[in-house]
Protein backbone atom coordinates (compact mmCIF):
# COMPACT_ATOMS: atom_id res chain seq x y z
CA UNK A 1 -112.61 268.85 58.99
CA UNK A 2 -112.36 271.45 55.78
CA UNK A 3 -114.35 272.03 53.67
CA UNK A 4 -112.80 270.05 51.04
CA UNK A 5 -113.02 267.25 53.00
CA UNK A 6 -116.84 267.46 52.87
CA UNK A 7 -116.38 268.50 49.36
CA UNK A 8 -114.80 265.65 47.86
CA UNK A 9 -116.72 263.40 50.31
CA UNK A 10 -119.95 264.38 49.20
CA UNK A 11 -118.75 263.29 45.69
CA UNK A 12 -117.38 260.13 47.20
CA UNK A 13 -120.71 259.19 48.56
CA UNK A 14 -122.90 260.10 44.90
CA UNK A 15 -120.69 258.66 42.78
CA UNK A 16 -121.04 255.36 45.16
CA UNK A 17 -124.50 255.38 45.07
CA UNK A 18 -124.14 255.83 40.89
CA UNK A 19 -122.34 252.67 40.90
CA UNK A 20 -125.00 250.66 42.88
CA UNK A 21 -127.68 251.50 40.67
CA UNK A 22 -125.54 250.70 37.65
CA UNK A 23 -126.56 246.98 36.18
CA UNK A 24 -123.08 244.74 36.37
CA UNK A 25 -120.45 245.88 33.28
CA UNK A 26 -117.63 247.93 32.12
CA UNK A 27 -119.67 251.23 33.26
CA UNK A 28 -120.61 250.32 36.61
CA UNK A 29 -116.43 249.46 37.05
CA UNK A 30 -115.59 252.86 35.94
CA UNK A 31 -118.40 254.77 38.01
CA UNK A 32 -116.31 252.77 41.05
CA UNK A 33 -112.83 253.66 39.93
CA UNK A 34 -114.06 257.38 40.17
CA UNK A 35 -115.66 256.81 43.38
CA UNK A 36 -112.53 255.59 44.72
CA UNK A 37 -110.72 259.00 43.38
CA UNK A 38 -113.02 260.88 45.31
CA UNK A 39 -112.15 258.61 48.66
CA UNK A 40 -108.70 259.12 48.10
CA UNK A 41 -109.13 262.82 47.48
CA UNK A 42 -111.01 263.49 50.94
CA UNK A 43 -108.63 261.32 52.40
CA UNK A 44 -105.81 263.59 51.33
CA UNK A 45 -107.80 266.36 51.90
CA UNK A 46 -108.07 265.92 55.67
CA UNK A 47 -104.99 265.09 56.44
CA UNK A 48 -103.47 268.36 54.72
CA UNK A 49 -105.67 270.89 52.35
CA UNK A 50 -103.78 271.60 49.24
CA UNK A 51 -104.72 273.44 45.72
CA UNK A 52 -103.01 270.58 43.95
CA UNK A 53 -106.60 268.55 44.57
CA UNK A 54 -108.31 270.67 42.06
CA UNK A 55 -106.24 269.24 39.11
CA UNK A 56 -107.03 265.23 40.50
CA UNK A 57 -111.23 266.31 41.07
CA UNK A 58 -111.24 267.80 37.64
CA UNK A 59 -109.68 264.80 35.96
CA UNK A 60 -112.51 262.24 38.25
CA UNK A 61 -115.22 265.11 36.81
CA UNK A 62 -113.92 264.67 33.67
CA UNK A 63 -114.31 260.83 33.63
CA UNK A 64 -117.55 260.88 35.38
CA UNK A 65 -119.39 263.29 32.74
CA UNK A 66 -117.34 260.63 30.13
CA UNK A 67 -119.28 258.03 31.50
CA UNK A 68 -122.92 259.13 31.81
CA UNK A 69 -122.47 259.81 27.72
């Protein structure tokens, strides 16, 4: 494993546990659809470690900061 696995995992795992706390609505949806970014980036992540990542986790950041507002 690399460390961006764990990286983007670990984010994976938070923002799931954001979601389940979340009562039912439009904000718990979009804490999910960032959760499943994160999957998909440690997914990618462990199969090959690439820079390009960065760009995908700032853009699920980005939406996840959005949504706490």
């Amino acid at each position: 494993m690399s460390d961006a696995y764990d990286y983007f995992r670990a984010h994976a795992i938070a923002a799931v546990r954001k979601a389940r706390a979340l009562p039912p609505g439009r904000t718990k949806q979009k804490q999910r659809a960032v959760a499943r970014v994160y999957h998909l980036l440690s997914r990618e992540a462990a199969l090959a470690p690439n820079i390009s990542h960065l760009d995908d986790f700032r853009a699920a950041r980005r939406l996840e900061l959005q949504i706490r507002r």
